[in-house]
Protein backbone atom coordinates (compact mmCIF):
# COMPACT_ATOMS: atom_id res chain seq x y z
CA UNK A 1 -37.22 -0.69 -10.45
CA UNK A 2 -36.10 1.94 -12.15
CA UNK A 3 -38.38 3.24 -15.42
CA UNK A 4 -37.11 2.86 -19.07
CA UNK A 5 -37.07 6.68 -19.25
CA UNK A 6 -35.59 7.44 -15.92
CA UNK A 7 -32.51 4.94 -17.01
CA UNK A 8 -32.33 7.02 -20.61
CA UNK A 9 -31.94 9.53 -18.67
CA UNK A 10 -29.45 8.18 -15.90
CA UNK A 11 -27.31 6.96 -19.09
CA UNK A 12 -27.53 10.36 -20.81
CA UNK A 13 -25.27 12.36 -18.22
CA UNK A 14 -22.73 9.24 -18.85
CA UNK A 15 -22.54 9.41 -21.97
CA UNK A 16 -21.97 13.16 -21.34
CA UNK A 17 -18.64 11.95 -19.30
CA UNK A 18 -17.71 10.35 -22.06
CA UNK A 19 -18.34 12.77 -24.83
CA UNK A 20 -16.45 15.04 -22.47
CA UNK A 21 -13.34 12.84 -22.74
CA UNK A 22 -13.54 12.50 -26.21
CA UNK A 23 -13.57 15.77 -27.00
CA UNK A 24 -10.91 17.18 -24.19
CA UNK A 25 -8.34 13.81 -26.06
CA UNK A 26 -9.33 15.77 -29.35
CA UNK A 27 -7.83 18.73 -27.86
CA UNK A 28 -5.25 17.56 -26.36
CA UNK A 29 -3.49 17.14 -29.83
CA UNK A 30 -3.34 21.10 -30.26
CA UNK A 31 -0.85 20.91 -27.19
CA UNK A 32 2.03 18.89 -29.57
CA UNK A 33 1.03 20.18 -33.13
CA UNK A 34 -0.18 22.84 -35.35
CA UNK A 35 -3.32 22.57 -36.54
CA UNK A 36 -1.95 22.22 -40.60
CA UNK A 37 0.08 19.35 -38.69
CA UNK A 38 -2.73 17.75 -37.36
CA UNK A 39 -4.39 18.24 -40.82
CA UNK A 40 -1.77 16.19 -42.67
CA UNK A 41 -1.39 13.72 -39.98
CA UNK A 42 -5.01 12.53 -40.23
CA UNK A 43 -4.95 12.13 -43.87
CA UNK A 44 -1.43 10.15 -43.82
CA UNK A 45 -3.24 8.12 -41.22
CA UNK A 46 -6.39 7.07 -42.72
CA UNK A 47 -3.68 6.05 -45.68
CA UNK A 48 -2.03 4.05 -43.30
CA UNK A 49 -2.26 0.28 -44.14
CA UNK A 50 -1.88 -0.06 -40.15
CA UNK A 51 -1.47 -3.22 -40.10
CA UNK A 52 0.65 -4.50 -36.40
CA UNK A 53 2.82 -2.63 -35.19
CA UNK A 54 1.95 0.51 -37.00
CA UNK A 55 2.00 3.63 -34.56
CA UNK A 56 0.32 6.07 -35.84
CA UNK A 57 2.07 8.97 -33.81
CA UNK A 58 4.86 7.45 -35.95
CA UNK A 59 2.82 7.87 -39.23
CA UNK A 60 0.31 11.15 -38.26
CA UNK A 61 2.19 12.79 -35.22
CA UNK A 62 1.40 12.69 -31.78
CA UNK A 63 -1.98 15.60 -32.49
CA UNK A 64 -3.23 13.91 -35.02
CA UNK A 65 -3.08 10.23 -33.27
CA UNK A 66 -5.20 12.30 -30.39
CA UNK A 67 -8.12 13.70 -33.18
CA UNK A 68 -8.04 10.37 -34.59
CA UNK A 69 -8.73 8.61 -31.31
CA UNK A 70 -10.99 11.17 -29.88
CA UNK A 71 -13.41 12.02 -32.75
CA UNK A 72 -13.81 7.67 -33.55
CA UNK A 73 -14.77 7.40 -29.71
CA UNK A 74 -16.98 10.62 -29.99
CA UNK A 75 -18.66 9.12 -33.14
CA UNK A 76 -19.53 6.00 -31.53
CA UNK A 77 -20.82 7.07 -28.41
CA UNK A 78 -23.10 9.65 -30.15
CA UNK A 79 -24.51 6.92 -32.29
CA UNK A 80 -24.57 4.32 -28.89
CA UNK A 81 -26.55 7.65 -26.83
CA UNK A 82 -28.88 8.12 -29.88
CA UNK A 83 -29.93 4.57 -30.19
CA UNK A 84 -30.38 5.04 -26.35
CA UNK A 85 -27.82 2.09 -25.92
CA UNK A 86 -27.55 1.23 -21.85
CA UNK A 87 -24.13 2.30 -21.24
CA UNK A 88 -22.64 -0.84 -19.16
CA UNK A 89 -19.24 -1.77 -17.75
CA UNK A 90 -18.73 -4.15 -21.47
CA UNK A 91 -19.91 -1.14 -23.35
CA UNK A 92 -17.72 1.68 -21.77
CA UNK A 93 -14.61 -1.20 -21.79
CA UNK A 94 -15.16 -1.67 -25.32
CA UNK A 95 -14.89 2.44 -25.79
CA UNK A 96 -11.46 2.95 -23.92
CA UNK A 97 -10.67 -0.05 -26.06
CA UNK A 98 -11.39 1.36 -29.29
CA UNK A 99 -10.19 4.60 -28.06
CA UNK A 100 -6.81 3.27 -27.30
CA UNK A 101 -6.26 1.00 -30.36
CA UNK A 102 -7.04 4.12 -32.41
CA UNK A 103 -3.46 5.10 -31.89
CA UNK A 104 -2.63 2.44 -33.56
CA UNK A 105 -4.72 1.02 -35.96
CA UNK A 106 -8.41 1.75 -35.90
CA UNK A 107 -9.50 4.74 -37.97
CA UNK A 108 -12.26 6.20 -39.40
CA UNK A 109 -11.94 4.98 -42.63
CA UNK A 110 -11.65 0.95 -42.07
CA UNK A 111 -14.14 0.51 -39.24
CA UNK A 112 -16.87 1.74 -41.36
CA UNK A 113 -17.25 -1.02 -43.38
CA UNK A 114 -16.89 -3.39 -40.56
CA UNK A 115 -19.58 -1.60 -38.27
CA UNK A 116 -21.95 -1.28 -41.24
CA UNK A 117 -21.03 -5.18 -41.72
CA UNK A 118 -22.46 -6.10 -38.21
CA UNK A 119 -25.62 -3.62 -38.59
CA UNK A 120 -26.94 -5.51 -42.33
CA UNK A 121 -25.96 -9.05 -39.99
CA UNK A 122 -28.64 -7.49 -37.51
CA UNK A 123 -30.96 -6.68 -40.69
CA UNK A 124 -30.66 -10.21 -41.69
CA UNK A 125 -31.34 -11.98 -38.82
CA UNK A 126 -34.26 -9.44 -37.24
CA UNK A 127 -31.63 -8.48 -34.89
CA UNK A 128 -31.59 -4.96 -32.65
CA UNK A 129 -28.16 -3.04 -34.08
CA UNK A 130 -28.16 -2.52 -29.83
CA UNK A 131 -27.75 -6.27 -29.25
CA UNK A 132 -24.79 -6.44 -31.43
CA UNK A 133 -23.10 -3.28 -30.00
CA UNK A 134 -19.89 -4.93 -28.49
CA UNK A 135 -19.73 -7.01 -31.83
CA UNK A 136 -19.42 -3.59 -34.16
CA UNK A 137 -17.15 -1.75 -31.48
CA UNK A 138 -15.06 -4.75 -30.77
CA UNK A 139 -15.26 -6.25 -34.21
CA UNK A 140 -13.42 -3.06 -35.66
CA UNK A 141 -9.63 -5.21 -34.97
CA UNK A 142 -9.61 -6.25 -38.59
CA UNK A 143 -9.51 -2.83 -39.60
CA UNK A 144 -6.40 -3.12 -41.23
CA UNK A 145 -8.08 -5.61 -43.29
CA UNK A 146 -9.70 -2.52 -45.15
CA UNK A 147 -6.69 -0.44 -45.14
CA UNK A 148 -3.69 -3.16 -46.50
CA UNK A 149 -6.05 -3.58 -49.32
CA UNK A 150 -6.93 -0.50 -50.10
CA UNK A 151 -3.62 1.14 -49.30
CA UNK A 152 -1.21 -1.79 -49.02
CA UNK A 153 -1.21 -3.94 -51.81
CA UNK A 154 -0.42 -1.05 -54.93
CA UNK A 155 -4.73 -1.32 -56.33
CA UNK A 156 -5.81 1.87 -57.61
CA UNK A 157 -7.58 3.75 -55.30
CA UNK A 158 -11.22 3.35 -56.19
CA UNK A 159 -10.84 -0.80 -56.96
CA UNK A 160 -8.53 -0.76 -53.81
CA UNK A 161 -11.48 1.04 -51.92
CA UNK A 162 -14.10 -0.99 -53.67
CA UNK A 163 -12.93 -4.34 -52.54
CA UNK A 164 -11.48 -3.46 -49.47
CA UNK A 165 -15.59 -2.49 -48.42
CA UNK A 166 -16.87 -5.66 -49.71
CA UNK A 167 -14.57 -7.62 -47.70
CA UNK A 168 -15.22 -5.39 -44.48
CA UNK A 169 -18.96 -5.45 -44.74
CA UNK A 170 -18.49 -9.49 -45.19
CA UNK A 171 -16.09 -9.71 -42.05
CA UNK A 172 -18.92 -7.20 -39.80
CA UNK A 173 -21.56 -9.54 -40.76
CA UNK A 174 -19.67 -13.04 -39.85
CA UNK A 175 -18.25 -11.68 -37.08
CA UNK A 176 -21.10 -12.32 -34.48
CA UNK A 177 -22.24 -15.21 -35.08
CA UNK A 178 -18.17 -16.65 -35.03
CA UNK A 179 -17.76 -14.74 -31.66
CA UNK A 180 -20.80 -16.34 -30.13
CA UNK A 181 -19.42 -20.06 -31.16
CA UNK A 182 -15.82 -18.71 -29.84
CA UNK A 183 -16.96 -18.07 -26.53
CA UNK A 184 -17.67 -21.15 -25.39
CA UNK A 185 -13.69 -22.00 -26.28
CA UNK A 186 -12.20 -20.90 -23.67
CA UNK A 187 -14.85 -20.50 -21.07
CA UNK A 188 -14.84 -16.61 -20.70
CA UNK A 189 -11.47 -16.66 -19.17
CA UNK A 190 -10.02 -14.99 -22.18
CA UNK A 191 -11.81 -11.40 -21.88
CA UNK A 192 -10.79 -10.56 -25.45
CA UNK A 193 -13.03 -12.57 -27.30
CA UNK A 194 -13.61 -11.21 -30.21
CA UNK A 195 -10.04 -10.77 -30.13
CA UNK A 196 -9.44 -15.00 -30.93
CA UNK A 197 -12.67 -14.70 -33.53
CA UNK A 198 -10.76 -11.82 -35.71
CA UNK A 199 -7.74 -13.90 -35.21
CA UNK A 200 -9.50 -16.68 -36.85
CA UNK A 201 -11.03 -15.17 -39.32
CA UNK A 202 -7.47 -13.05 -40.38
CA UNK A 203 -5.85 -16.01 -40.59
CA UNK A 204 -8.08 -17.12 -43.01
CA UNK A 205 -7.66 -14.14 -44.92
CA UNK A 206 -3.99 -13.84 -44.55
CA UNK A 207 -4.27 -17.54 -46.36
CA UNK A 208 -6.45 -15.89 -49.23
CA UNK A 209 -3.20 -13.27 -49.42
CA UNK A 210 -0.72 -15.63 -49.95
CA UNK A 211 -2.58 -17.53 -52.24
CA UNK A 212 -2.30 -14.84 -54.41
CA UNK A 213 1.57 -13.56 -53.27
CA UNK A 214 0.02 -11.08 -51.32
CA UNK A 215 1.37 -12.23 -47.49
CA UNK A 216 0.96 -9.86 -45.32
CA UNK A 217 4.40 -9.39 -43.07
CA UNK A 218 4.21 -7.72 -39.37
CA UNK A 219 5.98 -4.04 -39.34
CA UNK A 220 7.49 -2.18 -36.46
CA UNK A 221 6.76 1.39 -37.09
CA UNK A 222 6.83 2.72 -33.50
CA UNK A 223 7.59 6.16 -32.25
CA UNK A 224 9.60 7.97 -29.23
CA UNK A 225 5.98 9.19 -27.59
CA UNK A 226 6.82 11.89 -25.15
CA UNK A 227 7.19 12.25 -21.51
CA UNK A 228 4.75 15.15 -21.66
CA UNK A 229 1.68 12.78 -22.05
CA UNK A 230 2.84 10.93 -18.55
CA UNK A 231 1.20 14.10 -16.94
CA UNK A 232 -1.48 14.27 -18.83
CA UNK A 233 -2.36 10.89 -17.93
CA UNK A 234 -1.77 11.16 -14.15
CA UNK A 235 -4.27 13.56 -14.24
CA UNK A 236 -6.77 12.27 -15.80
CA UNK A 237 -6.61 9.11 -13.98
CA UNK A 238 -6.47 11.60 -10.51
CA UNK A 239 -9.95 12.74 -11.65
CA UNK A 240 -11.58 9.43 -12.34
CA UNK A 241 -10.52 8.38 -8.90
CA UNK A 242 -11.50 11.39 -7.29
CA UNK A 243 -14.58 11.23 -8.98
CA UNK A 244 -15.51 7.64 -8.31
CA UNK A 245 -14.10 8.40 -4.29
CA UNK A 246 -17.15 10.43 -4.20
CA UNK A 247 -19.88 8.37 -5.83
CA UNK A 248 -18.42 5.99 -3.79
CA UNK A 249 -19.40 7.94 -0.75
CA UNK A 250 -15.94 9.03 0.02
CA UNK A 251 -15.24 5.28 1.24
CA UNK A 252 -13.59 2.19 -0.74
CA UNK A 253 -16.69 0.29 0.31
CA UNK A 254 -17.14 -2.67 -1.79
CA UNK A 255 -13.51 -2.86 -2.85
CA UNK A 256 -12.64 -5.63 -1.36
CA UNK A 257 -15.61 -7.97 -2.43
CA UNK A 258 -14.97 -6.67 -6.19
CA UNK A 259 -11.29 -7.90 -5.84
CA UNK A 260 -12.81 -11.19 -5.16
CA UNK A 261 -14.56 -11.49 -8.22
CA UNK A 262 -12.27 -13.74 -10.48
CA UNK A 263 -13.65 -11.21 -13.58
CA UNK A 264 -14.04 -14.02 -15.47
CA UNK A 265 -16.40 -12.56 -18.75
CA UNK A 266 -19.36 -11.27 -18.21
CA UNK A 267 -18.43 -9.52 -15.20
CA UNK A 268 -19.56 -5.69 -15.02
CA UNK A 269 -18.06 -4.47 -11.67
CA UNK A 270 -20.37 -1.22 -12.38
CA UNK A 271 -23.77 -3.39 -12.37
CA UNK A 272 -22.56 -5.23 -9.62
CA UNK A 273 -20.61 -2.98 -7.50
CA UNK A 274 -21.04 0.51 -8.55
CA UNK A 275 -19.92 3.06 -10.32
CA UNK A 276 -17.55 4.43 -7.73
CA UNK A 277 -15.84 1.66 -6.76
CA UNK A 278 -15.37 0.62 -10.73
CA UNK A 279 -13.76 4.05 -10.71
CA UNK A 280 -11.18 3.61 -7.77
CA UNK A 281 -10.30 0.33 -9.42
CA UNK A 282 -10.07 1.65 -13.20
CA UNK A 283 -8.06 4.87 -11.85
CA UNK A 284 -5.95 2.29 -10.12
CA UNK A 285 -4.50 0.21 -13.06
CA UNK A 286 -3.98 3.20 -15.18
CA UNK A 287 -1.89 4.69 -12.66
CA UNK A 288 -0.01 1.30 -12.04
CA UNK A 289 0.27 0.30 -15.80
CA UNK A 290 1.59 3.53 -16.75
CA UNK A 291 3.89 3.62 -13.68
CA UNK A 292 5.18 0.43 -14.23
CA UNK A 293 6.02 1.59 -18.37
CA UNK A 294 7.82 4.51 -17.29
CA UNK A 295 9.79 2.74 -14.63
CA UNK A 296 10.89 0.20 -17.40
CA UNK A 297 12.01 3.16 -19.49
CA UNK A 298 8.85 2.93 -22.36
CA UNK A 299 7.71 5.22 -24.76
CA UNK A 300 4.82 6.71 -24.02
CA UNK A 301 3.78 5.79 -27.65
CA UNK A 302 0.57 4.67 -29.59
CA UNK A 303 0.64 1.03 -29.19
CA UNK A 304 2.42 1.24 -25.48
CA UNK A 305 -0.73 4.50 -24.52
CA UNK A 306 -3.64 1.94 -26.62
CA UNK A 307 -2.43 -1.34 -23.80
CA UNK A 308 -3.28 1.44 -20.67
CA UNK A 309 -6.33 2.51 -21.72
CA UNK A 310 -7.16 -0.76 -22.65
CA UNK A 311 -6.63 -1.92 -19.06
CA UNK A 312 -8.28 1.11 -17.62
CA UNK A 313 -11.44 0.38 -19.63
CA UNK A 314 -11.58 -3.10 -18.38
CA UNK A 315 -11.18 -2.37 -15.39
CA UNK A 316 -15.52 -2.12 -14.98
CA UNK A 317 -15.16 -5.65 -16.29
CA UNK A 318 -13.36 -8.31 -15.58
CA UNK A 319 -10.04 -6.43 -14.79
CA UNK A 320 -8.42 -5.80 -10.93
CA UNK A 321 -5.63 -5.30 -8.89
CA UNK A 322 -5.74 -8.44 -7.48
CA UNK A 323 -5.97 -10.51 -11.10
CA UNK A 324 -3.73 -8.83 -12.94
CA UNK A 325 -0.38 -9.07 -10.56
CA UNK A 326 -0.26 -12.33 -10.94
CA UNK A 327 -0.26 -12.08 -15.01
CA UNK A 328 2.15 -9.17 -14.99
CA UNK A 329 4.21 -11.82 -12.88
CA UNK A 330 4.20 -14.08 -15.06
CA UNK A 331 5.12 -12.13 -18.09
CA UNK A 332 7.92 -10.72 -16.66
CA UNK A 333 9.56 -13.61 -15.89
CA UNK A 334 8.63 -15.28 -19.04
CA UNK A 335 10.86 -11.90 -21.07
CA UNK A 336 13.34 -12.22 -18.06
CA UNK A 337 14.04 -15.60 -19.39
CA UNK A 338 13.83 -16.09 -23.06
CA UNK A 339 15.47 -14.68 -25.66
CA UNK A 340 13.04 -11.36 -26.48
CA UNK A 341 14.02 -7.84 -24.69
CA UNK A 342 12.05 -7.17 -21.79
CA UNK A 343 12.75 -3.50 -22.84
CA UNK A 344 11.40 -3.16 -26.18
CA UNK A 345 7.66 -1.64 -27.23
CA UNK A 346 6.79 -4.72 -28.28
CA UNK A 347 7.48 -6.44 -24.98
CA UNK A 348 5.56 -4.24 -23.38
CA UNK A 349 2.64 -4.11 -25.30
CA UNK A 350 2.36 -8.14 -24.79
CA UNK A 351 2.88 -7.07 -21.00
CA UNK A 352 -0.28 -4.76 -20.96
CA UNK A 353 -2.32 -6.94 -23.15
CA UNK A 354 -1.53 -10.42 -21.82
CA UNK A 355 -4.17 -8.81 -18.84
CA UNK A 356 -6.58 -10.51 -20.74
CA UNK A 357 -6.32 -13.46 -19.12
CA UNK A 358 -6.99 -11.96 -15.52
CA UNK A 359 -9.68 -14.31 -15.04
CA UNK A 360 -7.51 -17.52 -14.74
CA UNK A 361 -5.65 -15.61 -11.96
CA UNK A 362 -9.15 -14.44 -10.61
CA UNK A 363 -10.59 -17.81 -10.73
CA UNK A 364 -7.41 -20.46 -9.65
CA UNK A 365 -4.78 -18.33 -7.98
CA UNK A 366 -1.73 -16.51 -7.66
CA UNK A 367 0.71 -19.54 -9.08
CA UNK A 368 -1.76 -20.19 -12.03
CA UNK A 369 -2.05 -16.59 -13.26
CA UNK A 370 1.86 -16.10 -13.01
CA UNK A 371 1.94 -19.27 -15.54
CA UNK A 372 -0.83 -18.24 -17.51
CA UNK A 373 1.25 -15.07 -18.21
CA UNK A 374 4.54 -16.68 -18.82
CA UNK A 375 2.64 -19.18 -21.33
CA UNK A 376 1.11 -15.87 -23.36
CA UNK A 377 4.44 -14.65 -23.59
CA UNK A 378 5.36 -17.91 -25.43
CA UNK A 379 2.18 -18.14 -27.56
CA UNK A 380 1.73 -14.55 -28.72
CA UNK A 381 5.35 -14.22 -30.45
CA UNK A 382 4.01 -17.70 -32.14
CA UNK A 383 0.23 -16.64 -33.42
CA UNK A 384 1.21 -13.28 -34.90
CA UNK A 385 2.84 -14.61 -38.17
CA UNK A 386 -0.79 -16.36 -39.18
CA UNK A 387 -2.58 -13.32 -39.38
CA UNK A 388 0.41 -10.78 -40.54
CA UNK A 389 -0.99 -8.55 -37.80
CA UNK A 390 -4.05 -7.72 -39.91
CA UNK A 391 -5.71 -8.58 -36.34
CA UNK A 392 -4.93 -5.75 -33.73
CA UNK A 393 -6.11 -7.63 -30.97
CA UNK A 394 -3.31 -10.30 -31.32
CA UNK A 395 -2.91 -10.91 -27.64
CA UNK A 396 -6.93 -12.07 -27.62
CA UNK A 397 -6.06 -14.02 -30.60
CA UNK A 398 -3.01 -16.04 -28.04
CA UNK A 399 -4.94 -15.70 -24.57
CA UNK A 400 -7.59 -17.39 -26.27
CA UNK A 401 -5.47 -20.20 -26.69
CA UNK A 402 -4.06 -20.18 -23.42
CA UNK A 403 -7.29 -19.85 -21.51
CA UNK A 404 -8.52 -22.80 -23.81
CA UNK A 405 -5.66 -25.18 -23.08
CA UNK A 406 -5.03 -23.97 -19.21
CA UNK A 407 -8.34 -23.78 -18.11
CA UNK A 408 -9.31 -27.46 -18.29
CA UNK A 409 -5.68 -28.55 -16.71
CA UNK A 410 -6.71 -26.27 -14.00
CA UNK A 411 -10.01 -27.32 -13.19
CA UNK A 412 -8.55 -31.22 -13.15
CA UNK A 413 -6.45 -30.42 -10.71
CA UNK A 414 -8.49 -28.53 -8.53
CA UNK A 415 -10.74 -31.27 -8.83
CA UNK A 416 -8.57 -34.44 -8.70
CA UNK A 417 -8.08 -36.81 -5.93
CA UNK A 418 -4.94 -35.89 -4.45
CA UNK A 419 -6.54 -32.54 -3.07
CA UNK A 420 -9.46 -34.14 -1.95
CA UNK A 421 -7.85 -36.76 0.22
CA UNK A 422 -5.69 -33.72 1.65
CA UNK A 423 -8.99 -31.79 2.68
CA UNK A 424 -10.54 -34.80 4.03
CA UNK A 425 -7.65 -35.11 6.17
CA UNK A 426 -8.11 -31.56 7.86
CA UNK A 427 -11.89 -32.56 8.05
């Protein structure tokens, strides 16, 4: 077994990969935008209410949206690597994911509070802040929370900032203990979980608003992206698979028995697996997600570029090949049916996101992921309006749901009479 120092130091040369990334995203802003224009960007985006669907390439510019993104990822792994956090396949999902919603959404200004909520929680309770890591990183999808009030509702800006850190610290320190009630919900089969616990608590809070004629409405401030980023992102996802290829051994040994995990949560492909092969397979859905958005004619756009690297980051838990077709299935046909555009951003976003429920596919098939997906379609247009996207994870908030309600049908029929007479009868 390997020694605590020996692992600290295994860990330190990942974290160097990922401090790496964050700083070469960082950069890649200066391609798009003057520095003065990246300047102004950041400060109209830490104004931002940012509540769902604010892009922030829309608000900031495309340079800005890239420092924003890259230094919040950069902070938080520097504080993770100095509190000699073990970086696992939950911890390095939960970066890419606060990576990617940090195009649209998450910025320095209103995770603060939040984080700082979930460290006084740990104080309280005699808690490590390292055992509540994917609470603060995850928990940080109320951040427009902090921001509408401060920025949204017309307060001056010292009450506006004033309340709007009260209420953050107060969501970071309930947010745990919620999440660890939520969990047993829906059985792990939603891998957003603290998605459905900020849902919860922002509908509460979207109550408090209109209480007091404050509702908070959903926006659609979404930008053009550019085509530009398409190659940026091929290549970086060429160099994570070439890069896990060779940890791997230069073989895709152990593929197939991680595309028979159902990745139902917890599920960390790199504990269980390896590193390599969790490489192949996160390399994998980036390239396929990001295919499949410009093949359907997307914007490569904050909210559209946050749903990739989402996915990508997942991929080392709980996320596949195999699990997600069946979900991407589903969706499809649910948009090629009803009355919403399969063409528009927000369509696609609930297409990327509505991976969340990968598990059910993992776990009871082909047939029941592809209704899973068509069912989160449904659900996710529905849940939205109760929070007034103050929640950015809004398709954790609906799988959730789904995974809660499906899960149990599932599991009766898999386990009901009618299949077991037709196995004893090949017996």
């Amino acid at each position: 077994m390997l020694s605590r120092e020996k692992i600290y130091v295994k860990n330190h040369y990942r974290y160097d990969a990922i401090f790496i990334f964050s700083i070469l995203a960082m950069s890649v802003g200066f391609l798009f935008d003057s520095p003065k224009e990246i300047l102004d960007g950041y400060i109209n985006i830490l104004k931002s209410p940012s509540h769902l669907l604010t892009d922030y390439m829309a608000v900031g510019g495309i340079g800005a949206t890239f420092l924003n993104a890259g230094f919040l990822m950069l902070l938080a792994s520097f504080v993770l690597w100095r509190r000699q956090q073990l970086l696992t396949g939950p911890i390095i999902a939960a970066l890419f994911t606060l990576f990617g919603f940090s195009l649209f959404g998450k910025n320095l200004f209103n995770t603060i509070p939040i984080t700082f909520g979930v460290y006084l929680y740990g104080k309280i309770e005699g808690l490590k802040f390292n055992t509540l890591t994917m609470n603060s990183l995850f928990g940080t999808a109320l951040g427009p929370v902090v921001s509408y009030i401060c920025f949204g509702i017309g307060l001056p800006f010292f009450k506006g900032l004033v309340i709007s850190y009260a209420v953050g610290i107060f969501i970071g320190m309930i947010i745990p203990a919620l999440s660890a009630s939520f969990l047993r919900f829906h059985q792990g089969y939603s891998l957003y979980n603290i998605g459905f616990t900020c849902g919860v608590i922002g509908l509460f809070i979207q109550g408090v608003f209109k209480s007091f004629n404050l509702e908070v409405k959903n926006v659609n401030v979404v930008s053009d992206g550019n085509l530009r980023i398409a190659i940026i992102m091929y290549i970086f996802f060429t160099i994570v698979f070439t890069l896990g290829f060779y940890l791997n051994g230069f073989s895709f040994k152990n593929l197939g028995n991680l595309l028979k995990n159902s990745g139902r949560a917890p599920s960390d492909f790199g504990n269980i697996y390896g590193r390599g092969v969790s490489m192949i397979n996160m390399s994998a859905l980036g390239i396929i997600y990001t295919t499949y958005v410009l093949i359907m004619n997307q914007p490569l756009n904050g909210p559209i570029l946050g749903g990739i690297f989402t996915i990508f980051g997942f991929g080392i838990f709980g996320k596949h090949i195999r699990n997600v077709l069946p979900i991407l299935v589903g969706t499809l046909i649910a948009y090629f049916l009803n009355i919403y555009d399969p063409h528009s951003v927000s369509a696609t976003v609930t297409i990327l996101f509505a991976t969340n429920l990968a598990p059910v596919a993992g776990e009871y098939g082909f047939i029941a992921g592809i209704f899973a997906g068509f069912c989160h379609v449904s659900i996710v247009s529905s849940v939205g309006v109760l929070h007034g996207g103050l929640n950015l994870y809004n398709n954790g908030f609906s799988g959730g749901f789904v995974a809660a309600t499906l899960v149990p049908i599932f599991e009766s029929i898999r386990n009901s009479r009618f299949f077991d007479k037709k196995e004893e009868e090949y017996l």
